[in-house]
PDB file of N, CA and C in Angstrom:
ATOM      1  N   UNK A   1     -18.558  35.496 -27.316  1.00  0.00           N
ATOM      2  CA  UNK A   1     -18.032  36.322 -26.258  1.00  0.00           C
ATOM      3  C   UNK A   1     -16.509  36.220 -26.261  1.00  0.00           C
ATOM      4  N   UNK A   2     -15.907  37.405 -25.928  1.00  0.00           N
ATOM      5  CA  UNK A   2     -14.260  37.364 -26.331  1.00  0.00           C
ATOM      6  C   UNK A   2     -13.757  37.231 -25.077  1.00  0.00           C
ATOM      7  N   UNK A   3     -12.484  36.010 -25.388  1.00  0.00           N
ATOM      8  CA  UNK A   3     -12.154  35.547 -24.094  1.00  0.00           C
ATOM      9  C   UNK A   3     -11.065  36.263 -23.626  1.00  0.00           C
ATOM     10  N   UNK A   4     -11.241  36.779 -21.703  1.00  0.00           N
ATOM     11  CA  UNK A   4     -10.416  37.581 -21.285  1.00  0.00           C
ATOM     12  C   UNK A   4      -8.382  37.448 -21.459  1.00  0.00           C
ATOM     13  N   UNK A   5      -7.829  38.530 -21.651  1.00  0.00           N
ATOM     14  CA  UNK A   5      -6.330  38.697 -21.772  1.00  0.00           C
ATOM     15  C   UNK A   5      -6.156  38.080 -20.752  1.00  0.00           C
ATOM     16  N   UNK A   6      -5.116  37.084 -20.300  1.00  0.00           N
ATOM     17  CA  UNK A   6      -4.916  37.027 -18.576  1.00  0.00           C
ATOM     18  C   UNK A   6      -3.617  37.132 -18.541  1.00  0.00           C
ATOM     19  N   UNK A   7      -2.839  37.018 -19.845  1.00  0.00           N
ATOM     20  CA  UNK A   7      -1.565  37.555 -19.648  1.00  0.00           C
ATOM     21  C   UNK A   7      -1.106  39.124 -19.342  1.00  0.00           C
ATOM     22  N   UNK A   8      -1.755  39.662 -18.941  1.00  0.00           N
ATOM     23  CA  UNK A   8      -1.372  40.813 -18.107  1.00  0.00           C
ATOM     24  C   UNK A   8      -1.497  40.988 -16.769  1.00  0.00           C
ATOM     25  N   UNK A   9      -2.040  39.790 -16.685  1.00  0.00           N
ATOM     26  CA  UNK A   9      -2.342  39.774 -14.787  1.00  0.00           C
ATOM     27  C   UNK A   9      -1.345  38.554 -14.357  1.00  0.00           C
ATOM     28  N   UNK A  10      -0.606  37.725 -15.044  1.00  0.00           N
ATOM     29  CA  UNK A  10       0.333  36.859 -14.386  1.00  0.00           C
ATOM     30  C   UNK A  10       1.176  37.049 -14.997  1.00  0.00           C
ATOM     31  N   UNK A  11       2.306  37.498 -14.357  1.00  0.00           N
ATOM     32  CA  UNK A  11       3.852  37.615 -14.846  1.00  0.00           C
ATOM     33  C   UNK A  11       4.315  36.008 -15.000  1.00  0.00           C
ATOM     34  N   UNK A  12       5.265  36.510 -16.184  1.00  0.00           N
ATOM     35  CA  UNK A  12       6.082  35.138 -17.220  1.00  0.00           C
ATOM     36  C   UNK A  12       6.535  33.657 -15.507  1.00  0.00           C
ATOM     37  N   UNK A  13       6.783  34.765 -14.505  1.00  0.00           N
ATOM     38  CA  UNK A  13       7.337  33.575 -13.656  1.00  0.00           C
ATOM     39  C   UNK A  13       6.763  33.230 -12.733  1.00  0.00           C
ATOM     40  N   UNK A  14       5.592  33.781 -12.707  1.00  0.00           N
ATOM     41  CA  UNK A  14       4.801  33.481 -11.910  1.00  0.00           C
ATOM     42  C   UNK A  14       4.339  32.290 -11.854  1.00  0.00           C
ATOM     43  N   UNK A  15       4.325  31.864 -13.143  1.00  0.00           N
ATOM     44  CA  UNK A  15       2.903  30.796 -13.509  1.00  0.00           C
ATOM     45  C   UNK A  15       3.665  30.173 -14.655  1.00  0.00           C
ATOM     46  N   UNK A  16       4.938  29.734 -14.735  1.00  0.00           N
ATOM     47  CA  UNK A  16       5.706  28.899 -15.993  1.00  0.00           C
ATOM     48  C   UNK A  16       5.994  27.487 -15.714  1.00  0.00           C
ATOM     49  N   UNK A  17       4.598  27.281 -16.684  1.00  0.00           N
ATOM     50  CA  UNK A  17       4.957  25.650 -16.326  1.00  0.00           C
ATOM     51  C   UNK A  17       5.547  24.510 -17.406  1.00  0.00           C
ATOM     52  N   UNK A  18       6.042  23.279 -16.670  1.00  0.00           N
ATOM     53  CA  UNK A  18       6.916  22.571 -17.307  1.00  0.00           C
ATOM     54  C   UNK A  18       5.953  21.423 -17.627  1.00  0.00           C
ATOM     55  N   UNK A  19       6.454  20.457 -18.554  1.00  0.00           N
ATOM     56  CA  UNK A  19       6.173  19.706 -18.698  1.00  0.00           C
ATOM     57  C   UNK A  19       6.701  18.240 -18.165  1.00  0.00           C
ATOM     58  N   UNK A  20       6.398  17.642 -17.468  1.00  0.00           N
ATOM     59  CA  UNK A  20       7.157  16.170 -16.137  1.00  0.00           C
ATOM     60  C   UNK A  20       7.618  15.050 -17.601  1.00  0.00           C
ATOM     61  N   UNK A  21       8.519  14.985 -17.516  1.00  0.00           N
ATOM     62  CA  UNK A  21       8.369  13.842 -18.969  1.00  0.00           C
ATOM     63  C   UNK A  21       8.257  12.349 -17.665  1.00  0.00           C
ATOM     64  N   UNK A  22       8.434  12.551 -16.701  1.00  0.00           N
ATOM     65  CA  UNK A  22       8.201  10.869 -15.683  1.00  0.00           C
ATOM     66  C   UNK A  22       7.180  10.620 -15.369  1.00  0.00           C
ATOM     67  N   UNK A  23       5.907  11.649 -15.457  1.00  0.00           N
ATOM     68  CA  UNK A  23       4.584  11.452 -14.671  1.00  0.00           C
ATOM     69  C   UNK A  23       3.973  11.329 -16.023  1.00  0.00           C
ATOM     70  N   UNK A  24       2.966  10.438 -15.935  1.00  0.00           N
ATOM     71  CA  UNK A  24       1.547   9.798 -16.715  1.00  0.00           C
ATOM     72  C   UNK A  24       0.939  11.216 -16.556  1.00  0.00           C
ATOM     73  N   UNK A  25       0.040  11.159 -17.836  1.00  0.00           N
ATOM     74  CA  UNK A  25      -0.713  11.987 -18.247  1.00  0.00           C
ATOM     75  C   UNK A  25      -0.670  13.449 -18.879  1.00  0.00           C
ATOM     76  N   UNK A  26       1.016  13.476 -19.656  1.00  0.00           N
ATOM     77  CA  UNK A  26       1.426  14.656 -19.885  1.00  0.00           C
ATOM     78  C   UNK A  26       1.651  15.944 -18.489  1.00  0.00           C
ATOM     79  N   UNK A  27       1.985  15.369 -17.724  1.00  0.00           N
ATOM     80  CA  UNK A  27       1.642  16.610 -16.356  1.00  0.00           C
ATOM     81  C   UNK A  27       2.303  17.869 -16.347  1.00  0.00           C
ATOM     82  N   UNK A  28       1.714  18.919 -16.252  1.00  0.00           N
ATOM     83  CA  UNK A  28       2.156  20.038 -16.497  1.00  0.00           C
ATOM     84  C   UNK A  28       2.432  20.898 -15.029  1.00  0.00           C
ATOM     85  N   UNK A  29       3.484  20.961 -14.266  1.00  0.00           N
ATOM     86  CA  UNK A  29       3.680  21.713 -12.941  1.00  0.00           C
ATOM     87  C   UNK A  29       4.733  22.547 -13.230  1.00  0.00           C
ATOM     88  N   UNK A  30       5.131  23.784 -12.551  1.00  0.00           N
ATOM     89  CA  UNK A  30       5.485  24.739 -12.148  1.00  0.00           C
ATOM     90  C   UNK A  30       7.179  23.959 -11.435  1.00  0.00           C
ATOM     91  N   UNK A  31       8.037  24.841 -11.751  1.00  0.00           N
ATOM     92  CA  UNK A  31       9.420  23.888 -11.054  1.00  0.00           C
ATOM     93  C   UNK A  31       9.018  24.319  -9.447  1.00  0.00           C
ATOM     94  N   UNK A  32       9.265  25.218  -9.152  1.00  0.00           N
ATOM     95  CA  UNK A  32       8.601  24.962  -7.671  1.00  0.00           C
ATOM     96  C   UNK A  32       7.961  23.594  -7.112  1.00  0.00           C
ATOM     97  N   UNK A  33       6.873  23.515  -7.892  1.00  0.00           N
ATOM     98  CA  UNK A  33       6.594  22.209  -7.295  1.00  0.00           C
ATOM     99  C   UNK A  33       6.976  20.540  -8.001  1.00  0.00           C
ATOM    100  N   UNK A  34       7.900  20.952  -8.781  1.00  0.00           N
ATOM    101  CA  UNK A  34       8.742  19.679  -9.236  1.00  0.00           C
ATOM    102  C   UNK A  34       9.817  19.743  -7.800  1.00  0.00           C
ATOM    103  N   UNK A  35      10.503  20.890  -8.001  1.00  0.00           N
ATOM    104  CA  UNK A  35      11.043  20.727  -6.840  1.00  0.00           C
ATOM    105  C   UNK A  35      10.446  20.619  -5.432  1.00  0.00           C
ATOM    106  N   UNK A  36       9.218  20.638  -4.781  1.00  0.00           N
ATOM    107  CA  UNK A  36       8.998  20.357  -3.363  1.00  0.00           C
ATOM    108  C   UNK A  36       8.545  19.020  -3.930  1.00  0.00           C
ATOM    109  N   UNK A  37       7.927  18.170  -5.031  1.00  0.00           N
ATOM    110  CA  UNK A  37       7.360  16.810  -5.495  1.00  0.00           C
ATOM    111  C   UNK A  37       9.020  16.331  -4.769  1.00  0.00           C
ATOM    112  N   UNK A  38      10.058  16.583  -5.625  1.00  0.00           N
ATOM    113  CA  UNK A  38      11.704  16.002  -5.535  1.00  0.00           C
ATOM    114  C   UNK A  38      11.440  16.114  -3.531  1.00  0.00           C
ATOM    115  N   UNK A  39      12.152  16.984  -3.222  1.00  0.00           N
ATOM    116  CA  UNK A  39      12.345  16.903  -1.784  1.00  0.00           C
ATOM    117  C   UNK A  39      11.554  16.292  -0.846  1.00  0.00           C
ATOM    118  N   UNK A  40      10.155  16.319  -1.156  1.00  0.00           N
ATOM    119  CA  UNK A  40       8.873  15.333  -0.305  1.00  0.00           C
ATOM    120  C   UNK A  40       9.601  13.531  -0.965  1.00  0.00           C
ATOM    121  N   UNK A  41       9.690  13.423  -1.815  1.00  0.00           N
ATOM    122  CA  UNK A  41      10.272  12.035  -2.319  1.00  0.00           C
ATOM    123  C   UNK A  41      11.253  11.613  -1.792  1.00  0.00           C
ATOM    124  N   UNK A  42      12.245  13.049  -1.368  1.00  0.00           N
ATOM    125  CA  UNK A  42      13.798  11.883  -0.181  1.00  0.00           C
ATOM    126  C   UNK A  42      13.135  11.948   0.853  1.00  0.00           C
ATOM    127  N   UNK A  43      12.172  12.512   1.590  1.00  0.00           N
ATOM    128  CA  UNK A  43      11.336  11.631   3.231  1.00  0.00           C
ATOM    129  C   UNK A  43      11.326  10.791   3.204  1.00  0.00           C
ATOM    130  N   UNK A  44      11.642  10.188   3.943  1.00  0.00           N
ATOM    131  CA  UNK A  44      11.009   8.688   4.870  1.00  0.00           C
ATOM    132  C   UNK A  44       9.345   8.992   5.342  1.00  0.00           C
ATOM    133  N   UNK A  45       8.432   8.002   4.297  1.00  0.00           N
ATOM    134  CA  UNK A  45       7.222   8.091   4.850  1.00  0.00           C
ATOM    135  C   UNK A  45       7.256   8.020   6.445  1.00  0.00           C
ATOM    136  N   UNK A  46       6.322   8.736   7.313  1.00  0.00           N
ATOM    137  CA  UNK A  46       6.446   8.452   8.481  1.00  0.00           C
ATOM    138  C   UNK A  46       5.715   7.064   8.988  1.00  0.00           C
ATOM    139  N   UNK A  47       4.789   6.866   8.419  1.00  0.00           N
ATOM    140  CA  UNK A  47       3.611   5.847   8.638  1.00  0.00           C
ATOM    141  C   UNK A  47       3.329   5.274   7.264  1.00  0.00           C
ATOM    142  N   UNK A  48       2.820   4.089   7.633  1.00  0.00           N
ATOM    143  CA  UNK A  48       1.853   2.927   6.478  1.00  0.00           C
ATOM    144  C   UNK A  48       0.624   3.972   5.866  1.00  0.00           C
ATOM    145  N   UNK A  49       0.638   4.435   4.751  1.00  0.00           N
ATOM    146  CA  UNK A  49      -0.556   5.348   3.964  1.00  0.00           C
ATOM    147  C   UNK A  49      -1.894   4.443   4.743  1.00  0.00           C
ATOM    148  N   UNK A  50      -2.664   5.668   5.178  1.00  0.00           N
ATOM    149  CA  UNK A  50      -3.701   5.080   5.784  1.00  0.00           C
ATOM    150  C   UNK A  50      -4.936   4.914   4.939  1.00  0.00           C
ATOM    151  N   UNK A  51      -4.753   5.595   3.830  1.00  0.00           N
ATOM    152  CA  UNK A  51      -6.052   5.168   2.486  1.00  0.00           C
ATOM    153  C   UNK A  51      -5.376   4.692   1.813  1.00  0.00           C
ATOM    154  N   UNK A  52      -6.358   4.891   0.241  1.00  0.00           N
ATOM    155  CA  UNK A  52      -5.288   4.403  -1.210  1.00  0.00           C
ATOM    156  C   UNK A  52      -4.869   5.751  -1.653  1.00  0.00           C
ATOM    157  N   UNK A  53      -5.862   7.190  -1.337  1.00  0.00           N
ATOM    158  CA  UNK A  53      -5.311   8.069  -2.011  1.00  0.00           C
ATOM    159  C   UNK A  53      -3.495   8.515  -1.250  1.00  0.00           C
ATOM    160  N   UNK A  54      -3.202   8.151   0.139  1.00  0.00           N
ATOM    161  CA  UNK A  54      -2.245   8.460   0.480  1.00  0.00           C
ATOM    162  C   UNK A  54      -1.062   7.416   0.103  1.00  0.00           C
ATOM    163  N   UNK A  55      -1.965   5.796  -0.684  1.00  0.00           N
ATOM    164  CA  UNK A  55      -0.949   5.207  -1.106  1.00  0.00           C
ATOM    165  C   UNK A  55      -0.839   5.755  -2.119  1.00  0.00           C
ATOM    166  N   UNK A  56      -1.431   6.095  -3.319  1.00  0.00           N
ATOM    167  CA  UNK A  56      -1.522   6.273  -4.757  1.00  0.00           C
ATOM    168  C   UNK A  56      -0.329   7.681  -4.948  1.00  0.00           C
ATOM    169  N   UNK A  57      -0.191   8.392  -3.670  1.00  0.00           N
ATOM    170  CA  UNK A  57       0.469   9.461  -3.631  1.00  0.00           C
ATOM    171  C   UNK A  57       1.847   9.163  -3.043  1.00  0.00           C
ATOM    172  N   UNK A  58       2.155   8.038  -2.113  1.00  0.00           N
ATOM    173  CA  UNK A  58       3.464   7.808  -2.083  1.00  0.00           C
ATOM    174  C   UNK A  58       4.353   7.026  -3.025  1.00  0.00           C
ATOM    175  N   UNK A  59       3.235   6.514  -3.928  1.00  0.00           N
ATOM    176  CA  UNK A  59       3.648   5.518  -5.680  1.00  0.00           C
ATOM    177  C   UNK A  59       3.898   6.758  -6.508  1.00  0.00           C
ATOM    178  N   UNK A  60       3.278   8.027  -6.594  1.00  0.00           N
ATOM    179  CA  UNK A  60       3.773   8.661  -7.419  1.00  0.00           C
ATOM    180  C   UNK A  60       4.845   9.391  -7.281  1.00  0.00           C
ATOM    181  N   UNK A  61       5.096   9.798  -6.147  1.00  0.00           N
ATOM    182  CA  UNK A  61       6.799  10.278  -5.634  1.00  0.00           C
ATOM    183  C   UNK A  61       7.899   9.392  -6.032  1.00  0.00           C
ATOM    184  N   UNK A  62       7.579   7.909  -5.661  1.00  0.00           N
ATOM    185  CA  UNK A  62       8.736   7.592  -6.101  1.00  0.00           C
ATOM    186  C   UNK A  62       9.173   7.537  -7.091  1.00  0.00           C
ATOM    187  N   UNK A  63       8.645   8.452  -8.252  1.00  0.00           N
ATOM    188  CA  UNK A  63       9.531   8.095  -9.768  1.00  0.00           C
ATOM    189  C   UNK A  63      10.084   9.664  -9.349  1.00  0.00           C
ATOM    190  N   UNK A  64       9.617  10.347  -8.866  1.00  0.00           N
ATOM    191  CA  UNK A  64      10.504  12.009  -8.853  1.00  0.00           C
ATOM    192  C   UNK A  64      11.689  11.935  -7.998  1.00  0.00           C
ATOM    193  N   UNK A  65      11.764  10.166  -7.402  1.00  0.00           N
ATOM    194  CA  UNK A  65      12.864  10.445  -6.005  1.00  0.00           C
ATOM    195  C   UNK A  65      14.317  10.264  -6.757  1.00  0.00           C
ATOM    196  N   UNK A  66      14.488   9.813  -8.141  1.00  0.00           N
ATOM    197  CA  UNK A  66      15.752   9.765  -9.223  1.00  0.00           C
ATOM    198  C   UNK A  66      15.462  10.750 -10.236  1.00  0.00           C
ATOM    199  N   UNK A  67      14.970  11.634 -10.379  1.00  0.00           N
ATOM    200  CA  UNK A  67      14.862  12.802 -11.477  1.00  0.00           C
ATOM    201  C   UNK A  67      15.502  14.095 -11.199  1.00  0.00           C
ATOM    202  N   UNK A  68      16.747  14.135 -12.030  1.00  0.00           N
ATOM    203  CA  UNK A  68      17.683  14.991 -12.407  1.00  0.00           C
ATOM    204  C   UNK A  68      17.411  16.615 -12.327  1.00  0.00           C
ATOM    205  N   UNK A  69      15.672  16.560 -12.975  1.00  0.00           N
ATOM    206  CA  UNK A  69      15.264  18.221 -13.140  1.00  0.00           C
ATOM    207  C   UNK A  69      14.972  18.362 -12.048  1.00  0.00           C
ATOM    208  N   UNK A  70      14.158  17.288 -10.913  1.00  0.00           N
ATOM    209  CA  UNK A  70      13.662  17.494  -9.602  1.00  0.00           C
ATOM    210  C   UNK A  70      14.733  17.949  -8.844  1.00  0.00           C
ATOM    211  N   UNK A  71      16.032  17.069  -8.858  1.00  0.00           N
ATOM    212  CA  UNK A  71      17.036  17.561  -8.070  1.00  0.00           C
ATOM    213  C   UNK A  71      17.748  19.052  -8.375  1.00  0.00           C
ATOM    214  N   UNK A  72      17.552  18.834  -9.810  1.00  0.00           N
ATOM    215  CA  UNK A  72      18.282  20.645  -9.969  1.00  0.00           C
ATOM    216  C   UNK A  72      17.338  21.749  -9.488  1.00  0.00           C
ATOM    217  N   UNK A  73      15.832  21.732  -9.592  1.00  0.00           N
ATOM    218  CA  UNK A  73      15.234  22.583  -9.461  1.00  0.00           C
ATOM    219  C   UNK A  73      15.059  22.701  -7.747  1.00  0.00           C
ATOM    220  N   UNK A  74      15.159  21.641  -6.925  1.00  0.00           N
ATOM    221  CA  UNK A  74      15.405  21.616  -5.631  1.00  0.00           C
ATOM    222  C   UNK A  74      16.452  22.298  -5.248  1.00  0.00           C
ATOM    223  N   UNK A  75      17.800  22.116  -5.731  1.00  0.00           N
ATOM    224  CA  UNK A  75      18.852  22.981  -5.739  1.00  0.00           C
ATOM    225  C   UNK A  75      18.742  24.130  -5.437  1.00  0.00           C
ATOM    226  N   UNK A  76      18.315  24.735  -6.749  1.00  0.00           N
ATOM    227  CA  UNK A  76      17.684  26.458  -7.040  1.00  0.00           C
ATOM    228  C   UNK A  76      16.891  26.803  -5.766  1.00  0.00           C
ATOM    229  N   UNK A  77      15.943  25.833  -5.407  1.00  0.00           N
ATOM    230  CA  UNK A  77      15.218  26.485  -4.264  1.00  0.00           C
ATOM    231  C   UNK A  77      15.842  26.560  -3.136  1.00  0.00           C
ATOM    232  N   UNK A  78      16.415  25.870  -2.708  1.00  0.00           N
ATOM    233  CA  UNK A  78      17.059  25.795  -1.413  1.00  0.00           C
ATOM    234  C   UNK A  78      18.055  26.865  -1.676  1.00  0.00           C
ATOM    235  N   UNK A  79      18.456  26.899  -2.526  1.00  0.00           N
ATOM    236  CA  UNK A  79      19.746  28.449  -2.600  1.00  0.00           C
ATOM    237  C   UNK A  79      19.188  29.822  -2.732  1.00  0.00           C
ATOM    238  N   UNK A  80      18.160  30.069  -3.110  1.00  0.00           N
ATOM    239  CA  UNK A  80      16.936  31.067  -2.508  1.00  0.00           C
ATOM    240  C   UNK A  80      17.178  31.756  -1.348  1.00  0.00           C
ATOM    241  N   UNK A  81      17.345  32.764  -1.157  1.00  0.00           N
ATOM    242  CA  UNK A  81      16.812  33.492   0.302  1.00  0.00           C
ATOM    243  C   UNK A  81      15.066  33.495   0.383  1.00  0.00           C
ATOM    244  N   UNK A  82      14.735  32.770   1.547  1.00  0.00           N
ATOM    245  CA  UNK A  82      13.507  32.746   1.822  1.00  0.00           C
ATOM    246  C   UNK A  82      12.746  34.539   2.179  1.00  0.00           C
ATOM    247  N   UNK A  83      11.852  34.532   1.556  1.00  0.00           N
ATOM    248  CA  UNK A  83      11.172  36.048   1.689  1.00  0.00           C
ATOM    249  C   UNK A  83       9.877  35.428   1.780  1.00  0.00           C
ATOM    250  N   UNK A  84       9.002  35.239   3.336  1.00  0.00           N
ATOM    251  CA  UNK A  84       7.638  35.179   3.428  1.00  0.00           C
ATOM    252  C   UNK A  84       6.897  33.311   2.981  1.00  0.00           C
ATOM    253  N   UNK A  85       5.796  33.686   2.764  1.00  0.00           N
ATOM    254  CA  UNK A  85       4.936  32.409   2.850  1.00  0.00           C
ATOM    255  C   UNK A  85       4.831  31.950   3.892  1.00  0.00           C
ATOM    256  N   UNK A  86       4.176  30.587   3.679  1.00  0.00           N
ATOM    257  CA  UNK A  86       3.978  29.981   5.022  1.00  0.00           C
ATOM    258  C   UNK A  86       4.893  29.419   5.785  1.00  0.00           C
ATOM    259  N   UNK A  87       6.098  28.980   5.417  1.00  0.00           N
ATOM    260  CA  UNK A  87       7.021  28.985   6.188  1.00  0.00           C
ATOM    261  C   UNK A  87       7.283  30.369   6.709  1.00  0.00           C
ATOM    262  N   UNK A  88       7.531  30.289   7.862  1.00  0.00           N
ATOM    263  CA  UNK A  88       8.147  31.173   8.851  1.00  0.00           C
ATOM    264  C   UNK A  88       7.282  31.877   9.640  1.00  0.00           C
ATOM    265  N   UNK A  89       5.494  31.095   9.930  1.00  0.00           N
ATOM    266  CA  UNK A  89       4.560  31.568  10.648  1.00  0.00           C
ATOM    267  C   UNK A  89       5.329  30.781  11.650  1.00  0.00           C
ATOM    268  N   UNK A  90       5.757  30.444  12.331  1.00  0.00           N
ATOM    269  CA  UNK A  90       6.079  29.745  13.753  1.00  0.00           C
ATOM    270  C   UNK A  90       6.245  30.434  14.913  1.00  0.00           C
ATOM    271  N   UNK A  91       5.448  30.249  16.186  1.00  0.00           N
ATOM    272  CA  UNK A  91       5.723  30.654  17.258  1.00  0.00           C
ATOM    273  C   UNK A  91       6.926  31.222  17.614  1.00  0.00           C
ATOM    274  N   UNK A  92       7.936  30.544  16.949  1.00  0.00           N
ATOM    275  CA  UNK A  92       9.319  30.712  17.677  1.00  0.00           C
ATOM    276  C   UNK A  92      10.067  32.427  17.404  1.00  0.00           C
ATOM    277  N   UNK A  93       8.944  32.720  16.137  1.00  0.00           N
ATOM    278  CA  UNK A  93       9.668  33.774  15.664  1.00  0.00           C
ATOM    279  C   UNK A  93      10.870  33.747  14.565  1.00  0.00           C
ATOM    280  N   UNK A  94      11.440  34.662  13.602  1.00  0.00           N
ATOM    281  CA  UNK A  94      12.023  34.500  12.595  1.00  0.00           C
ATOM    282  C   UNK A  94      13.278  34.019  12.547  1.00  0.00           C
ATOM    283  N   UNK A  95      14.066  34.028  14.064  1.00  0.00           N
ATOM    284  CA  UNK A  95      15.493  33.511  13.982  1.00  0.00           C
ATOM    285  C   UNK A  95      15.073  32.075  14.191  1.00  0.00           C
ATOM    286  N   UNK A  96      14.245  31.386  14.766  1.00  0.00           N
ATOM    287  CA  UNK A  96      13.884  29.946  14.889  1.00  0.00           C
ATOM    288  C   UNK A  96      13.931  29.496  13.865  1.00  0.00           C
ATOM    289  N   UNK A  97      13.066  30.011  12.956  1.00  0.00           N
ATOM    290  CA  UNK A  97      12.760  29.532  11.176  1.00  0.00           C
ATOM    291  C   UNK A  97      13.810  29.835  10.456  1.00  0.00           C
ATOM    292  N   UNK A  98      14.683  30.554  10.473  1.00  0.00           N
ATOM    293  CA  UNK A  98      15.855  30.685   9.199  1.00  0.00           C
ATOM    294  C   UNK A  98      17.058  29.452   9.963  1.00  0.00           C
ATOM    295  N   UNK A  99      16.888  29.688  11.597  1.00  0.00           N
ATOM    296  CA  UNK A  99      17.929  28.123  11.819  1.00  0.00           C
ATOM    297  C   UNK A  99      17.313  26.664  11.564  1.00  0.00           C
ATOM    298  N   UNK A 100      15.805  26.373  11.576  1.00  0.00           N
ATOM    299  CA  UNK A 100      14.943  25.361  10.709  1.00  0.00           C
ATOM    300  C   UNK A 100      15.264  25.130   9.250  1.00  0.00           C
ATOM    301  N   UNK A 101      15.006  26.480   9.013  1.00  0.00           N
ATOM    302  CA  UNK A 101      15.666  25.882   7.293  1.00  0.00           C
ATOM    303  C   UNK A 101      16.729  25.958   7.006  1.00  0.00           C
ATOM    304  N   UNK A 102      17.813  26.422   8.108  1.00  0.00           N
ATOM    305  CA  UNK A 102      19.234  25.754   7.422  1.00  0.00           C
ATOM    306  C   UNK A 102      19.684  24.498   7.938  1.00  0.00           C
ATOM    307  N   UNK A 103      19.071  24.049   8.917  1.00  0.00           N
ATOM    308  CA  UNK A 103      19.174  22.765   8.965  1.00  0.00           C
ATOM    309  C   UNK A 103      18.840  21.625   8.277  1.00  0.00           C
ATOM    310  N   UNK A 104      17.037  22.009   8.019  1.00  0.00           N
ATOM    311  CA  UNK A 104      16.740  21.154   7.000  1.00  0.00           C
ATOM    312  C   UNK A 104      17.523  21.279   5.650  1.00  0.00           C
ATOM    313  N   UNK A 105      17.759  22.594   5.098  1.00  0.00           N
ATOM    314  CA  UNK A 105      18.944  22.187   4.145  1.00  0.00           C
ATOM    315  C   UNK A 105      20.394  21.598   4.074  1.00  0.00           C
ATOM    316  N   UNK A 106      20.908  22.153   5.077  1.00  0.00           N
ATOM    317  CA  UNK A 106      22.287  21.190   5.479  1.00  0.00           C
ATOM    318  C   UNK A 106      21.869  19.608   5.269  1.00  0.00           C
ATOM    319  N   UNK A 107      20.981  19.170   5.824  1.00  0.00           N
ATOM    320  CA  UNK A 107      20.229  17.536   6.153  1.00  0.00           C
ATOM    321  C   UNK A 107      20.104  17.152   4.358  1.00  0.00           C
ATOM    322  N   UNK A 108      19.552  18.017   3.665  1.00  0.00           N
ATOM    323  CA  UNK A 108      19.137  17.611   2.070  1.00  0.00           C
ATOM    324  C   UNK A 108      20.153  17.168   1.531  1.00  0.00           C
ATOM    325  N   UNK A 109      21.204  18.348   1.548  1.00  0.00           N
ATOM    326  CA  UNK A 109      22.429  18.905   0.907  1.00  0.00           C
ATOM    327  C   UNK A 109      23.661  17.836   0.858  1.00  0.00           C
ATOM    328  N   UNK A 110      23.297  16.855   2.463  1.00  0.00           N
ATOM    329  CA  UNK A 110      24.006  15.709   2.977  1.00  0.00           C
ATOM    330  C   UNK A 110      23.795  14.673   2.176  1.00  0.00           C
ATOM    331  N   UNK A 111      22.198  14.232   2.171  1.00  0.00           N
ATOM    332  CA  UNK A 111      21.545  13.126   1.737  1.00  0.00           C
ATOM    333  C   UNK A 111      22.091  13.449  -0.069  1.00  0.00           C
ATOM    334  N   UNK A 112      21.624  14.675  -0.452  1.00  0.00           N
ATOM    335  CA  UNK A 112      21.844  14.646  -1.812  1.00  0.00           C
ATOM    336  C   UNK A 112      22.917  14.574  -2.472  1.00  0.00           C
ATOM    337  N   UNK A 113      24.375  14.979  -2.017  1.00  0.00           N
ATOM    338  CA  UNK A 113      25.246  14.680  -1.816  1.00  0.00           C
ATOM    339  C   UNK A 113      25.441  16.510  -2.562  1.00  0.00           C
ATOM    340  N   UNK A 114      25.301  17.404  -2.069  1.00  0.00           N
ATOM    341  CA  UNK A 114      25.068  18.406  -2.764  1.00  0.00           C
ATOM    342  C   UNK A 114      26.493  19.430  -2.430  1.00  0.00           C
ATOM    343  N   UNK A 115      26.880  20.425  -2.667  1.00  0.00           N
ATOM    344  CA  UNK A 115      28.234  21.021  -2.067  1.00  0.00           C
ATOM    345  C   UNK A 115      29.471  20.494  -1.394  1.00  0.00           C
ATOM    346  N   UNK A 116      29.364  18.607  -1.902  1.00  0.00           N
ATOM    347  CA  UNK A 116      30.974  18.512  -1.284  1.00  0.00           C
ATOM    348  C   UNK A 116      32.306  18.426  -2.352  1.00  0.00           C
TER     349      UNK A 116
END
């Protein structure tokens, strides 16, 4: 049986993924989520991981919290004009959420030492 084309149904950027050279197991993600892996890694856990899978998941951030591609590709995103997703369902309405995320970016931008 001949296996379906699917490159005509996902555009080149849709779906271009990288290869992590810091993560075990050859890991293959999308910079998008190298970059939200990077930015979830400068949080301050809020709490003690209450399983192992939420420990096993704050051990694997910390190798993305010093990675160069994480920080550049974080960059790129945050310099984005936001268009849609789940950010910006909030009660408050759309001027609430674009002053949310320029705060939270100003806050990154600080920590990362980014535009001074």
């Amino acid at each position: 049986m001949p296996k379906p084309d699917r490159s005509k149904h996902i555009s080149k950027g849709d779906l271009e993924l990288i290869r992590c050279e810091r993560q075990p197991g050859n890991l293959r993600i999308t910079r998008r989520a190298c970059a939200l892996r990077y930015l979830r890694s400068t949080k301050t856990p809020s709490a003690f991981p209450k399983n192992d899978f939420e420990m096993a998941h704050e051990l694997g951030l910390q190798i993305c919290r010093s990675c160069p591609r994480g920080r550049l590709y974080a960059e790129e995103l945050l310099s984005q004009p936001y268009h849609g997703g789940r950010r910006g369902h909030h009660s408050q309405g759309r001027e609430a959420c674009s002053t949310a995320d320029s705060v939270k970016r100003a806050g990154f931008e600080a920590r990362a030492g980014i535009g001074q």
